[in-house]
PDB file of N, CA and C in Angstrom:
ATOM      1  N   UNK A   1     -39.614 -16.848  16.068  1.00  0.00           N
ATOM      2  CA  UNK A   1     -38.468 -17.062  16.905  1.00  0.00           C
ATOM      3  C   UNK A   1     -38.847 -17.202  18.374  1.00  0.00           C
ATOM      4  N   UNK A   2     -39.889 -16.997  18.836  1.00  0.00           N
ATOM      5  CA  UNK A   2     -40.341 -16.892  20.169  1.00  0.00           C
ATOM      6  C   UNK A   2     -40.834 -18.469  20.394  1.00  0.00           C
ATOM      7  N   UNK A   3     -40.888 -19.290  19.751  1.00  0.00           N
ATOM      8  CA  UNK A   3     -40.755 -20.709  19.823  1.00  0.00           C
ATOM      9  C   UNK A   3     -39.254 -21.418  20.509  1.00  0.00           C
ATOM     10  N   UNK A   4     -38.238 -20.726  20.372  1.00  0.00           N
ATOM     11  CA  UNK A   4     -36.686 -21.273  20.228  1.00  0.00           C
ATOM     12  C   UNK A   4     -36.362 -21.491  21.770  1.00  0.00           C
ATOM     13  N   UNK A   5     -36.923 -20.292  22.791  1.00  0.00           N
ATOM     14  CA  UNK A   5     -36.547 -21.128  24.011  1.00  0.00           C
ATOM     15  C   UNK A   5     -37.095 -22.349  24.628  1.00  0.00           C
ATOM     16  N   UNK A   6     -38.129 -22.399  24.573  1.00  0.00           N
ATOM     17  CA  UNK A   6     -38.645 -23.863  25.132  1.00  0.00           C
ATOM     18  C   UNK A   6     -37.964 -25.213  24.462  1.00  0.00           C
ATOM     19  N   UNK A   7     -37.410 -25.047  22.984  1.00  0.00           N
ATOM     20  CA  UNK A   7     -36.801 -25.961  22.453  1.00  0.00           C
ATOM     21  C   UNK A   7     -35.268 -25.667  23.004  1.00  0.00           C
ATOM     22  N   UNK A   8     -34.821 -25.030  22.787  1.00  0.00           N
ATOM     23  CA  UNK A   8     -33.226 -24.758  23.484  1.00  0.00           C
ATOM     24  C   UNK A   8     -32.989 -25.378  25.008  1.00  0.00           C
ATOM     25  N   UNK A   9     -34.082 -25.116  25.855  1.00  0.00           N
ATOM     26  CA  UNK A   9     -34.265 -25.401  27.296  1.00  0.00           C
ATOM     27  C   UNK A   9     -33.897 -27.031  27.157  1.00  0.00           C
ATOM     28  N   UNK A  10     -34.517 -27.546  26.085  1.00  0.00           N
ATOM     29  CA  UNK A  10     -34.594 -29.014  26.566  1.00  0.00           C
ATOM     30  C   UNK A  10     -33.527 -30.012  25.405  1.00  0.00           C
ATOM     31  N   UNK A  11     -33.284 -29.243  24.920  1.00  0.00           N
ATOM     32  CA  UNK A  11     -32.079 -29.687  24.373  1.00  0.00           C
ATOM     33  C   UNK A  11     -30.955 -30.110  25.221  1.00  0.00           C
ATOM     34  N   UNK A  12     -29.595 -30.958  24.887  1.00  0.00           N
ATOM     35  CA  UNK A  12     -28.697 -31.197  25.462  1.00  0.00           C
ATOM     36  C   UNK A  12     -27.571 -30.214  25.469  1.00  0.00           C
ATOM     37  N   UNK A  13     -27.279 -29.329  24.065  1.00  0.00           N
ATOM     38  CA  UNK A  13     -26.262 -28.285  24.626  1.00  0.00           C
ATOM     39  C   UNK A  13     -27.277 -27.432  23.162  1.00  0.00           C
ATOM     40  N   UNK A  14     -27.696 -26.298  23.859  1.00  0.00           N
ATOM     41  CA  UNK A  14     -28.684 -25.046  23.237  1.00  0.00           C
ATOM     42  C   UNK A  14     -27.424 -24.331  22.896  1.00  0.00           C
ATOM     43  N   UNK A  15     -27.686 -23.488  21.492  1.00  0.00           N
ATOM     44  CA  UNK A  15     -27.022 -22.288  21.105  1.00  0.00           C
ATOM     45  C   UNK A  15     -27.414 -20.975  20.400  1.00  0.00           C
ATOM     46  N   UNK A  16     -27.645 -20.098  20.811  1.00  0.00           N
ATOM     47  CA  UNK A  16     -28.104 -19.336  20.680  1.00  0.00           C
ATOM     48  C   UNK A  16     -27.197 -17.725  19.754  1.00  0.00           C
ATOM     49  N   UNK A  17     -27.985 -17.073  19.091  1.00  0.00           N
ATOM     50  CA  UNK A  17     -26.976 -16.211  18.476  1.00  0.00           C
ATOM     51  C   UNK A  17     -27.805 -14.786  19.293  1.00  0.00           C
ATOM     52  N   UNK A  18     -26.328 -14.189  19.137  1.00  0.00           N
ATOM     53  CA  UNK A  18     -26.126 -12.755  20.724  1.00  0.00           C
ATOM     54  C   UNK A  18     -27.665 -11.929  20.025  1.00  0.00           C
ATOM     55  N   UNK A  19     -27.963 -11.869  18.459  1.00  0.00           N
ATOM     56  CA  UNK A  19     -29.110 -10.981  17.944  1.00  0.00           C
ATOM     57  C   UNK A  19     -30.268 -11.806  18.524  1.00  0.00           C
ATOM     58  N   UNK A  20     -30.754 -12.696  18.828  1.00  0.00           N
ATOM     59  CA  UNK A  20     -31.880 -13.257  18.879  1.00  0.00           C
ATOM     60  C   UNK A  20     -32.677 -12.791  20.316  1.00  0.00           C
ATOM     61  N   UNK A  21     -33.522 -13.438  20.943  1.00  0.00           N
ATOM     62  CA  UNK A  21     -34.329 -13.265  21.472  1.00  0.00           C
ATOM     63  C   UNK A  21     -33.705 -13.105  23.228  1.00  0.00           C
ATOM     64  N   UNK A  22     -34.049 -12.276  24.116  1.00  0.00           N
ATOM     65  CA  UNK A  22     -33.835 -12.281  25.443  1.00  0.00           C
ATOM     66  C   UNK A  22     -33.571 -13.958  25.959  1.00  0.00           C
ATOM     67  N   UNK A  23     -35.160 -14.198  25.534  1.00  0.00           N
ATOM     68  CA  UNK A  23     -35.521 -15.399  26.351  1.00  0.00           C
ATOM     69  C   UNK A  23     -34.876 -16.382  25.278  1.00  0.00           C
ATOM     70  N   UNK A  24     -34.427 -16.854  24.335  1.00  0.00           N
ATOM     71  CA  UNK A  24     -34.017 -17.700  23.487  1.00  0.00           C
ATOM     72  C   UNK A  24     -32.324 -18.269  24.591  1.00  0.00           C
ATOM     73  N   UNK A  25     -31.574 -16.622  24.389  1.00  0.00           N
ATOM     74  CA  UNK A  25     -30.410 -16.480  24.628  1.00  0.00           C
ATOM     75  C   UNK A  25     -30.638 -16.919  26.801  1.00  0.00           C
ATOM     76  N   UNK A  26     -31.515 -16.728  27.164  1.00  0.00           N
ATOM     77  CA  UNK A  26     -31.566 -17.072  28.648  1.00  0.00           C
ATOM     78  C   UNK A  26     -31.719 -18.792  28.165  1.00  0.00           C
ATOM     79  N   UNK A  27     -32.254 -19.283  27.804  1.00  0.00           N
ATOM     80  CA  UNK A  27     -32.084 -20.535  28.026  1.00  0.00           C
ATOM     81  C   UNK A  27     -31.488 -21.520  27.195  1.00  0.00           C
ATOM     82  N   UNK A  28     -30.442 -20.815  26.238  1.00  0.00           N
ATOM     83  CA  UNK A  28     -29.856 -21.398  25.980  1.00  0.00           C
ATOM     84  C   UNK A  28     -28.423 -21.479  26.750  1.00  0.00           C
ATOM     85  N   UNK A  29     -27.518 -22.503  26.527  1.00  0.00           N
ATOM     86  CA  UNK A  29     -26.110 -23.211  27.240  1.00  0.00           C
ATOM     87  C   UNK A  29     -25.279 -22.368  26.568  1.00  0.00           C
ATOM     88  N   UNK A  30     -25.442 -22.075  25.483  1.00  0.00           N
ATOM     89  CA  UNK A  30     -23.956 -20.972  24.740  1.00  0.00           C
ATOM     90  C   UNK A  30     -24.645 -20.474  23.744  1.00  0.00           C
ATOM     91  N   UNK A  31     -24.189 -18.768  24.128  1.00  0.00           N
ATOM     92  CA  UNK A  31     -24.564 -17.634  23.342  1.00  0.00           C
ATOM     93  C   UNK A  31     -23.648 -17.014  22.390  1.00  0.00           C
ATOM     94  N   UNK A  32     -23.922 -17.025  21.108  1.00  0.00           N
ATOM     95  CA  UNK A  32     -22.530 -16.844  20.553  1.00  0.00           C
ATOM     96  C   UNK A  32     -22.948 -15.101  20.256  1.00  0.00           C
ATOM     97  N   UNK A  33     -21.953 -14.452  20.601  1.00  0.00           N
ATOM     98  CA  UNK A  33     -22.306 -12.577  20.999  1.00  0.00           C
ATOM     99  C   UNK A  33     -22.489 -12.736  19.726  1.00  0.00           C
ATOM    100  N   UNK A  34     -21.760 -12.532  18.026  1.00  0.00           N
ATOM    101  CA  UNK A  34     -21.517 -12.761  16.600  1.00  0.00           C
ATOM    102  C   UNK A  34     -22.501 -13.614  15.821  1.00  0.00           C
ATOM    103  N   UNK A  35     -23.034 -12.790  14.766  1.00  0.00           N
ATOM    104  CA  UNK A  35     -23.829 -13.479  13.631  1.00  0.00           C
ATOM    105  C   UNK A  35     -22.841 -14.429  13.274  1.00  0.00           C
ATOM    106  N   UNK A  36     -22.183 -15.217  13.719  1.00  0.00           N
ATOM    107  CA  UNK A  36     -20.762 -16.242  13.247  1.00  0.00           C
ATOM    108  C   UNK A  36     -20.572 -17.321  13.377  1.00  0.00           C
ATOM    109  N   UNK A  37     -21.001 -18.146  12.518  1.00  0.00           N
ATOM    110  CA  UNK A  37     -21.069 -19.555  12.977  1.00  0.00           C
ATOM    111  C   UNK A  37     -19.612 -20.230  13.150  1.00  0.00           C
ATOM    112  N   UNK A  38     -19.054 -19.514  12.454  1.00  0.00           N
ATOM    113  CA  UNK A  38     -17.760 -19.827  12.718  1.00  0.00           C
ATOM    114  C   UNK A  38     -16.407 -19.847  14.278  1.00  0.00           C
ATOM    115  N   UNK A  39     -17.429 -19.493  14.745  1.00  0.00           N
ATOM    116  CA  UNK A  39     -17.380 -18.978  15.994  1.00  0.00           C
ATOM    117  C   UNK A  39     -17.537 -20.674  17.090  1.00  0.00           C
ATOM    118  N   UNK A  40     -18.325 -21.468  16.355  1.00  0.00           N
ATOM    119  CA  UNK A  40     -18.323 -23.046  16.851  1.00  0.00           C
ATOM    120  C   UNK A  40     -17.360 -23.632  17.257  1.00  0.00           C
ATOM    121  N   UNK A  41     -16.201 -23.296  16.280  1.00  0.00           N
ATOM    122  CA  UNK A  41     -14.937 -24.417  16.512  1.00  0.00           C
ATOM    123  C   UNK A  41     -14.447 -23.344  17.619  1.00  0.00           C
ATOM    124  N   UNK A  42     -14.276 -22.283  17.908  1.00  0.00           N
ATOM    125  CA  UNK A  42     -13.543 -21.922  19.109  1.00  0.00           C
ATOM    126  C   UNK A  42     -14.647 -22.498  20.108  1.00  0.00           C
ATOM    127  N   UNK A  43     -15.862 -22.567  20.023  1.00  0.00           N
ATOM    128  CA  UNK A  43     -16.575 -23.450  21.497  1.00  0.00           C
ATOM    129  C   UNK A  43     -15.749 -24.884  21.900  1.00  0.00           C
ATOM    130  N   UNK A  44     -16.035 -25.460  20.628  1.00  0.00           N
ATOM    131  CA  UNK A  44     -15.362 -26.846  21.140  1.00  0.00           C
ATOM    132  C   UNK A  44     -14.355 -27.167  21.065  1.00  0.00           C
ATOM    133  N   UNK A  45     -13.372 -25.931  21.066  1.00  0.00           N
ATOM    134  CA  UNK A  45     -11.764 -26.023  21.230  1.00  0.00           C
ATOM    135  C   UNK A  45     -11.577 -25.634  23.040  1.00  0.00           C
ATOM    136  N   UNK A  46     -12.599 -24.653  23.089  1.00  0.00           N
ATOM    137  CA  UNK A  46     -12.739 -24.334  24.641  1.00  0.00           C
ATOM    138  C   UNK A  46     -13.024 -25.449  25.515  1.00  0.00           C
ATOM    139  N   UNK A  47     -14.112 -26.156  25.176  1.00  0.00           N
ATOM    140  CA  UNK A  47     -15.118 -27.486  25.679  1.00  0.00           C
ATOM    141  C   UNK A  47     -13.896 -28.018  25.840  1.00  0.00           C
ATOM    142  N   UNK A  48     -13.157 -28.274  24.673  1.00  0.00           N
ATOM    143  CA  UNK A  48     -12.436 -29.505  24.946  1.00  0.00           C
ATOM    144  C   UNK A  48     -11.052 -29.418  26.367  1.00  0.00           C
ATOM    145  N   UNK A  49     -10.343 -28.396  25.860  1.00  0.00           N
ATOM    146  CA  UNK A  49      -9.884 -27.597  27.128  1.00  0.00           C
ATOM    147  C   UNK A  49     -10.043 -27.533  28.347  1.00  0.00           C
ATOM    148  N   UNK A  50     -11.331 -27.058  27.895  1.00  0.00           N
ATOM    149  CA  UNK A  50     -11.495 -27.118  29.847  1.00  0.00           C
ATOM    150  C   UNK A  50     -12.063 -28.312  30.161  1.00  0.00           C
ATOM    151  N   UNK A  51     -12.565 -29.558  29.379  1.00  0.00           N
ATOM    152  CA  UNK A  51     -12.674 -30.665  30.091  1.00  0.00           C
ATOM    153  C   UNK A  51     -11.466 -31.477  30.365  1.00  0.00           C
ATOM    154  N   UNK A  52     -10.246 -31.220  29.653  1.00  0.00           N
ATOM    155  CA  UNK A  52      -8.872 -31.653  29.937  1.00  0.00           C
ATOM    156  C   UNK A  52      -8.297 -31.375  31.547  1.00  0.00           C
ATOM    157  N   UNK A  53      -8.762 -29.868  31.836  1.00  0.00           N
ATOM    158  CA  UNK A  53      -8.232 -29.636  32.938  1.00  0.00           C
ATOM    159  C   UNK A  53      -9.351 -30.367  33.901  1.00  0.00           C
ATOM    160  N   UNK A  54     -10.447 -30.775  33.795  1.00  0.00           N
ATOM    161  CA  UNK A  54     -11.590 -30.838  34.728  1.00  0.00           C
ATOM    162  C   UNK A  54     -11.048 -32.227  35.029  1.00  0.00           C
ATOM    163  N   UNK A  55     -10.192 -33.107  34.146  1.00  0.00           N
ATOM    164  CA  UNK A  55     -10.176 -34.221  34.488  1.00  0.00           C
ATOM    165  C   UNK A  55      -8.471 -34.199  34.547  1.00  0.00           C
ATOM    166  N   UNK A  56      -7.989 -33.379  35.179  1.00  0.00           N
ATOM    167  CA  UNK A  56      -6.852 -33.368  35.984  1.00  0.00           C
ATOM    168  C   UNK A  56      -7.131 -32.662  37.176  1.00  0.00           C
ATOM    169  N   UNK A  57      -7.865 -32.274  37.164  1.00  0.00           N
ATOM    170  CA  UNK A  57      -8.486 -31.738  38.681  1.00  0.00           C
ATOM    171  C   UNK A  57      -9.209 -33.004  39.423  1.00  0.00           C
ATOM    172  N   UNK A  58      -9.199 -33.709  38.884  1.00  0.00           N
ATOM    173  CA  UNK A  58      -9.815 -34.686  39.913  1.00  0.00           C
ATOM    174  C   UNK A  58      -9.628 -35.069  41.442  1.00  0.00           C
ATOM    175  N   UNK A  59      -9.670 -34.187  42.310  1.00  0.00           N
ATOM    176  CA  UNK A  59      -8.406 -34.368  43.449  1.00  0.00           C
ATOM    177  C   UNK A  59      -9.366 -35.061  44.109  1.00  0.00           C
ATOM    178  N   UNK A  60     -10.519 -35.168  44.591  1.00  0.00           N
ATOM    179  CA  UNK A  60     -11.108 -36.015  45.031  1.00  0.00           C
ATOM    180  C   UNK A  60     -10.417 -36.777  45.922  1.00  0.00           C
ATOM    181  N   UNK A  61     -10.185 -38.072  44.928  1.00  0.00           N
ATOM    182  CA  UNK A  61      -9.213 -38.748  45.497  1.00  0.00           C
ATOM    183  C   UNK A  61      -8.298 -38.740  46.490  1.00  0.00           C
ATOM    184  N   UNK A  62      -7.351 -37.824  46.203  1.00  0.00           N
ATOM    185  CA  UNK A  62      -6.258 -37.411  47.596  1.00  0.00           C
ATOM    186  C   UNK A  62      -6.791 -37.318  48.368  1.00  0.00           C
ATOM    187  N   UNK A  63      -8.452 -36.165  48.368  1.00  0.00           N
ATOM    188  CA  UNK A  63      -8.981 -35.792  49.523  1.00  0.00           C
ATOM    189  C   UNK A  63      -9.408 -37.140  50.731  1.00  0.00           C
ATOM    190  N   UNK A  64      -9.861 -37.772  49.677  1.00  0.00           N
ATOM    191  CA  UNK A  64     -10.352 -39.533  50.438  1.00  0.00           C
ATOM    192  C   UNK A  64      -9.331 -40.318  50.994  1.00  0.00           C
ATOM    193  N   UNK A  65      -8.257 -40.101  49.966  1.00  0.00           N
ATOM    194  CA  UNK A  65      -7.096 -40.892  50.246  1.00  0.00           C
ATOM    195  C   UNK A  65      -6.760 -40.488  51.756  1.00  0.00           C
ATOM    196  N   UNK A  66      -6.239 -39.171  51.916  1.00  0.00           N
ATOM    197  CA  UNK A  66      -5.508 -39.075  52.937  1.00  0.00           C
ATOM    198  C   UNK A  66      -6.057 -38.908  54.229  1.00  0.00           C
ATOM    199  N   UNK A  67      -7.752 -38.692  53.872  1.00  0.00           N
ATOM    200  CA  UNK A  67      -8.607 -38.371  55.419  1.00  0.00           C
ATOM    201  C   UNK A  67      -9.081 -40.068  55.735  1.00  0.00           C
ATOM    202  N   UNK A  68      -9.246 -40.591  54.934  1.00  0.00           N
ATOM    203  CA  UNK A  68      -9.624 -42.917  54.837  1.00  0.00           C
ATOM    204  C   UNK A  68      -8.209 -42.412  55.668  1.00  0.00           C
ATOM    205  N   UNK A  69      -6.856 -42.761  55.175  1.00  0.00           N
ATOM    206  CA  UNK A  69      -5.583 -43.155  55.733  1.00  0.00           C
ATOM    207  C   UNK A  69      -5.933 -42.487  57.248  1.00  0.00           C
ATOM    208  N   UNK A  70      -5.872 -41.129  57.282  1.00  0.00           N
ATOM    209  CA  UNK A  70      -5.601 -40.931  58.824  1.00  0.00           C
ATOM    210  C   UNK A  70      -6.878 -41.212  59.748  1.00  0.00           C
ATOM    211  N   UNK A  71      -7.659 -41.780  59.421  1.00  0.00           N
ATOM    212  CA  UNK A  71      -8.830 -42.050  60.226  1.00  0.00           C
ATOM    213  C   UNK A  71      -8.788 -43.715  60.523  1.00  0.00           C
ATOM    214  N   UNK A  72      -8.068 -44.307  59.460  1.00  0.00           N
ATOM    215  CA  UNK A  72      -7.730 -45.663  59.681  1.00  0.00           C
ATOM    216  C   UNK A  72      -5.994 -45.865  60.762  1.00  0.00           C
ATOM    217  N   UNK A  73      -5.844 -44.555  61.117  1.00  0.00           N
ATOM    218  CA  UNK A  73      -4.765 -44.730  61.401  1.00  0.00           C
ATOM    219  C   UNK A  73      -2.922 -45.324  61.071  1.00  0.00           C
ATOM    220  N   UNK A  74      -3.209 -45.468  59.677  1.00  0.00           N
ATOM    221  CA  UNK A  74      -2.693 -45.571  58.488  1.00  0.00           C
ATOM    222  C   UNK A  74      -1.271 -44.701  58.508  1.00  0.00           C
ATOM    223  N   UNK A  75      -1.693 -43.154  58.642  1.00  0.00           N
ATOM    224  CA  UNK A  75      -0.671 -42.084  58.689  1.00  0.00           C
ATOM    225  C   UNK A  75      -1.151 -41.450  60.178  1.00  0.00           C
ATOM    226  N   UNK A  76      -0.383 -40.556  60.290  1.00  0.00           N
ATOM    227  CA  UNK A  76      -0.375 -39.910  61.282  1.00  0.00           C
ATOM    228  C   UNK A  76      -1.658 -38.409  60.999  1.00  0.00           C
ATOM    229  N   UNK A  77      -2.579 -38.270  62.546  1.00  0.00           N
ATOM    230  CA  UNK A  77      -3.910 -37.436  61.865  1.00  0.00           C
ATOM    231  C   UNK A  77      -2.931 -35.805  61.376  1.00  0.00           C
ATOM    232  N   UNK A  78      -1.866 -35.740  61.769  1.00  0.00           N
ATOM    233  CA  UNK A  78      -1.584 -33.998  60.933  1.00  0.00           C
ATOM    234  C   UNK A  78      -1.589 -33.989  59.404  1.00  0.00           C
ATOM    235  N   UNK A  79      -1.084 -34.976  59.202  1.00  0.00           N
ATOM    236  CA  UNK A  79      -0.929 -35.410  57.351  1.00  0.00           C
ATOM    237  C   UNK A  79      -2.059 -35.339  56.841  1.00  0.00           C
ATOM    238  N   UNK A  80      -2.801 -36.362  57.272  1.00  0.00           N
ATOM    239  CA  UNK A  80      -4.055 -36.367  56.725  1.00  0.00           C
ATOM    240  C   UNK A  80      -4.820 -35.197  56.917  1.00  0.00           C
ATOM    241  N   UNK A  81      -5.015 -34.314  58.148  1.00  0.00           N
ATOM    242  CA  UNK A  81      -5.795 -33.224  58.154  1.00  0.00           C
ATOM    243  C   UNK A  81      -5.457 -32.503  56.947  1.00  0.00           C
ATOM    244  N   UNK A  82      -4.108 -31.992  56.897  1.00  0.00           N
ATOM    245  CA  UNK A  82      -3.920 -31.327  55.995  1.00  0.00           C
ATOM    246  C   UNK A  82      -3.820 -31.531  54.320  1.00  0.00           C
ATOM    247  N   UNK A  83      -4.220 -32.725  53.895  1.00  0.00           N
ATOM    248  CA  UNK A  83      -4.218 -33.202  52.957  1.00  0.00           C
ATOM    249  C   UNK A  83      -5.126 -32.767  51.957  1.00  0.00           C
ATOM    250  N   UNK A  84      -6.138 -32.338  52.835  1.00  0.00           N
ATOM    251  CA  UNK A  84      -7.389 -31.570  52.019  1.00  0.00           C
ATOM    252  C   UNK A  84      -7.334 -30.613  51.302  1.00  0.00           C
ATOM    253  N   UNK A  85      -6.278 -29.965  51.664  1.00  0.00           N
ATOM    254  CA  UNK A  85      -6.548 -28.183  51.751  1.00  0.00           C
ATOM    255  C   UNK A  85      -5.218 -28.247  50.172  1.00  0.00           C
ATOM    256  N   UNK A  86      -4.009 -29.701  50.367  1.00  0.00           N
ATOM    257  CA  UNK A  86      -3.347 -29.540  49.200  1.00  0.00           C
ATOM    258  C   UNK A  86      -3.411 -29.259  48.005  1.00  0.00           C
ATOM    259  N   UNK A  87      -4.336 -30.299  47.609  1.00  0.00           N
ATOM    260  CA  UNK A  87      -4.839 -30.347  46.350  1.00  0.00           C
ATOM    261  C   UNK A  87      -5.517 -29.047  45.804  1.00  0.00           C
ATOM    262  N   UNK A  88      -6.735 -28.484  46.469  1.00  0.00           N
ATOM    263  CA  UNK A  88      -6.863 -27.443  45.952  1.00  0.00           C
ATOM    264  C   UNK A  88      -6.361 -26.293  45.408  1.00  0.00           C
ATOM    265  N   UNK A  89      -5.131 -26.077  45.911  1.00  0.00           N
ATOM    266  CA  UNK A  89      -3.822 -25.107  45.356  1.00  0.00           C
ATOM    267  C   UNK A  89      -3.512 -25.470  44.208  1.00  0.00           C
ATOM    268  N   UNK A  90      -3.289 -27.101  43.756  1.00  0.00           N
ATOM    269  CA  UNK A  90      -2.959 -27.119  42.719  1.00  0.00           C
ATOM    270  C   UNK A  90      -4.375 -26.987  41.331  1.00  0.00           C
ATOM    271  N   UNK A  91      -5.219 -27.087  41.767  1.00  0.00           N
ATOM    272  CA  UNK A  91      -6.512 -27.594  41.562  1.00  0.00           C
ATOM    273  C   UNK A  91      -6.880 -25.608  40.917  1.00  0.00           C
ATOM    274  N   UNK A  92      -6.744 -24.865  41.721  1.00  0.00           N
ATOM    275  CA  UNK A  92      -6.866 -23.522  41.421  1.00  0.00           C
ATOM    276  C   UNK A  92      -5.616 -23.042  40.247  1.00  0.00           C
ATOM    277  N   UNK A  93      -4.290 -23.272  40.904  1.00  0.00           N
ATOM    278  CA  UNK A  93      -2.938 -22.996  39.288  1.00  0.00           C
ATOM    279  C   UNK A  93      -3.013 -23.616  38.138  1.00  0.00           C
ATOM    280  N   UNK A  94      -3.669 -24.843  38.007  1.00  0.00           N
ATOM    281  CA  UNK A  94      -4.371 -25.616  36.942  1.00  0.00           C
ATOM    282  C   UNK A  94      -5.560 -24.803  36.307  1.00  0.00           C
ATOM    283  N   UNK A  95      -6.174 -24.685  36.829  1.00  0.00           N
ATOM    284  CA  UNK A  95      -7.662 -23.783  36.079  1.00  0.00           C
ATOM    285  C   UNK A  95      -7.142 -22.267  35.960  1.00  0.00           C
ATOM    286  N   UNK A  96      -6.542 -21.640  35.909  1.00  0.00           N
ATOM    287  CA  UNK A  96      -6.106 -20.185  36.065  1.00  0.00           C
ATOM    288  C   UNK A  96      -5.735 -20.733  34.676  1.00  0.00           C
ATOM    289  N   UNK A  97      -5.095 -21.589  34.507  1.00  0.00           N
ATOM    290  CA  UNK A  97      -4.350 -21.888  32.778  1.00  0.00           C
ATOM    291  C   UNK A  97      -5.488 -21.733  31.492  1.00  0.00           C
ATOM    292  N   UNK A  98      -6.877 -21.980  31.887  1.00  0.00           N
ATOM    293  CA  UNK A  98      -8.188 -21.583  30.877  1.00  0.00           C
ATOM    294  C   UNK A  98      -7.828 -20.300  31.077  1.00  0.00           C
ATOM    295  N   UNK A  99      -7.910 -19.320  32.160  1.00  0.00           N
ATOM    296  CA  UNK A  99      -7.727 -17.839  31.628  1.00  0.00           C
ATOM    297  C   UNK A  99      -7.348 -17.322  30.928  1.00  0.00           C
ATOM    298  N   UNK A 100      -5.559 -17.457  30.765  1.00  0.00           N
ATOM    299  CA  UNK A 100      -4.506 -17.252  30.478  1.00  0.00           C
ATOM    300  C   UNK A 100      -4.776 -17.840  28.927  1.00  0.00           C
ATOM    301  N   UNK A 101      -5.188 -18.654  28.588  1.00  0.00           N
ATOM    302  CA  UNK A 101      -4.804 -18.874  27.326  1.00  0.00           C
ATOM    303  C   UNK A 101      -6.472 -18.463  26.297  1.00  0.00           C
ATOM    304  N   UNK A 102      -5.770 -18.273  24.830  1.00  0.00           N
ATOM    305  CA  UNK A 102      -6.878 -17.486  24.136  1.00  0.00           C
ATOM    306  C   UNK A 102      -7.237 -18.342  23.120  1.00  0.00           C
TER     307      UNK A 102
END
């Protein structure tokens, strides 16, 4: 078993079980605590989840949008200053929703 981290390391998504090795479980991407393989489909029910929200978080955009606009003189510079700081509020009540749910 002392073979498994160097292969886990270079893998694309490593998984490791919580009994195995220090170093196995350090370099692997997901440690499942449970002898449970069954334990998989809640990973990629999670994965999938939180890449749903990752790609409604995209605020990016606004951020560009509204600092391009007020630098082009487009809008007025208070709008745009503050345009930055919007998104992230929503960007944080959006991801609080992975907590919250089991």
């Amino acid at each position: 078993m002392a073979d498994d981290a160097p292969a886990l390391a270079q893998t694309d998504v490593g998984i490791a079980m919580g009994g195995g090795t220090d170093v196995a479980m350090e370099a692997a991407h997901i440690v499942l605590m449970r002898e449970d393989w069954g334990l998989m489909a809640d990973c990629f029910r999670i994965a999938r989840r939180t890449m749903a929200v990752v790609k409604i978080n995209v605020a990016a955009f606004y951020n560009l949008a509204g600092l391009s606009l007020a630098a082009f003189g487009i809008i007025p510079s208070d709008p745009g200053g503050f345009a930055p700081g919007d998104p992230d509020i929503g960007i944080l009540a959006n991801s609080s929703r992975l907590i919250r749910q089991k």
